[in-house]
Structures are given as structure tokens and as C-alpha cells.
Protein backbone atom coordinates (compact mmCIF):
# COMPACT_ATOMS: atom_id res chain seq x y z
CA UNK A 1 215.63 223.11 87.26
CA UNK A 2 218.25 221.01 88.91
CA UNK A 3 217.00 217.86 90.59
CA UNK A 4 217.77 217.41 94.33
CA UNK A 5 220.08 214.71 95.23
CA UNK A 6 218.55 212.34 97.51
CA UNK A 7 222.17 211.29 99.07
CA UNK A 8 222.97 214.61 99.90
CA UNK A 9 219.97 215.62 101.35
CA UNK A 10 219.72 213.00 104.06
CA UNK A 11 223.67 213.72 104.84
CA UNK A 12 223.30 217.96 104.95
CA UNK A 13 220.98 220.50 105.85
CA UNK A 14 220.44 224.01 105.35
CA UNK A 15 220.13 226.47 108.15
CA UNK A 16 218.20 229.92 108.39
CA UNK A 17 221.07 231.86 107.90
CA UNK A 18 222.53 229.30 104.92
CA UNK A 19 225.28 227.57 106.81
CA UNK A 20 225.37 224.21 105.77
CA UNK A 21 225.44 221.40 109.10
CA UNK A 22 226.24 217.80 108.59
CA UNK A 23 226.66 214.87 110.92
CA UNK A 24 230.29 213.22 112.08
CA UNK A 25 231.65 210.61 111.29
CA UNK A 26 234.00 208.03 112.90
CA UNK A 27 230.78 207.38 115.62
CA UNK A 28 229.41 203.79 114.56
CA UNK A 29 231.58 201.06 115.49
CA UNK A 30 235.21 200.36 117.21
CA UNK A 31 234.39 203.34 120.10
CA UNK A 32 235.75 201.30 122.77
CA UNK A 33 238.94 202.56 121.54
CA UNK A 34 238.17 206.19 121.11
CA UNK A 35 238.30 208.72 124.42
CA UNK A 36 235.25 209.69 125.49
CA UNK A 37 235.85 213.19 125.23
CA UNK A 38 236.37 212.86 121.29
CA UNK A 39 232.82 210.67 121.47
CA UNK A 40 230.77 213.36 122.97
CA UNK A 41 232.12 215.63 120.35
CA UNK A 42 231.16 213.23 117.77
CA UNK A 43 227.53 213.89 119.00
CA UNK A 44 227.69 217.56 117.86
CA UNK A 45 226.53 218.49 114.24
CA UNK A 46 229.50 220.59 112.42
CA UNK A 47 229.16 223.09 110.39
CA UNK A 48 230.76 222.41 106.99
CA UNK A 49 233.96 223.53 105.55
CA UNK A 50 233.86 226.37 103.76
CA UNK A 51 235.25 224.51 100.59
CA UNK A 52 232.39 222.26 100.46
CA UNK A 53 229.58 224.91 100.85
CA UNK A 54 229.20 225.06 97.45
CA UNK A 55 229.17 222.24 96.40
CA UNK A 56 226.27 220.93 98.89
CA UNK A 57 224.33 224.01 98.27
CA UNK A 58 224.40 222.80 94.22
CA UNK A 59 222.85 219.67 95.06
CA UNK A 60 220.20 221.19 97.23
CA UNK A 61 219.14 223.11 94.63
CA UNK A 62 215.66 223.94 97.06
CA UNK A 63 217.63 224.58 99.92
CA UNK A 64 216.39 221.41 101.65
């Protein structure tokens, strides 16, 4: 049994249905210069790219 990577846990998680959801980035500093529409979208979880599914899903081997 694969252990669970700490990192990725506290960057992704794991929905019902398996999609995998992860924060934004580009939100912590220099926002004075970004429009506020792009900051509210920043807000929003994403759900993650297709390409990367697998790979998070390997390192959540519990499905944390």
C-alpha cells in the first residue's frame, strides 16, 4: 500500500463523483494589478485538467 502524500493532499481533493478540485493560484500578493473580474474567479475551486487526474489520484492513494 502506497503512502499518501501529505503535499498533495492539502493542495487536491477528491469529490463524490471522483473529479479531482484544487485551489488557484496567482491570488496572494501583487492583486492591485489584476482586474477584479479575474480576482473573483480566482475565488472559485477548478476542477483539474484532465492530464493531471491521474497523477493526483496516485498520490491519494485513499481517495482523500
Amino acid at each position: 500500500m502506497q503512502k499518501t502524500r501529505k503535499a498533495v493532499k492539502k493542495r487536491f481533493k477528491i469529490t463524490a463523483r471522483g473529479k479531482v478540485i484544487l485551489n488557484r493560484t496567482k491570488r496572494r500578493h501583487l492583486a492591485g494589478s489584476k482586474a477584479a473580474k479575474k480576482k473573483r474567479a480566482f475565488r472559485r475551486p477548478k476542477v483539474a485538467d484532465k492530464t493531471d487526474v491521474h497523477r493526483v489520484r496516485e498520490n491519494l492513494p485513499s481517495g482523500a
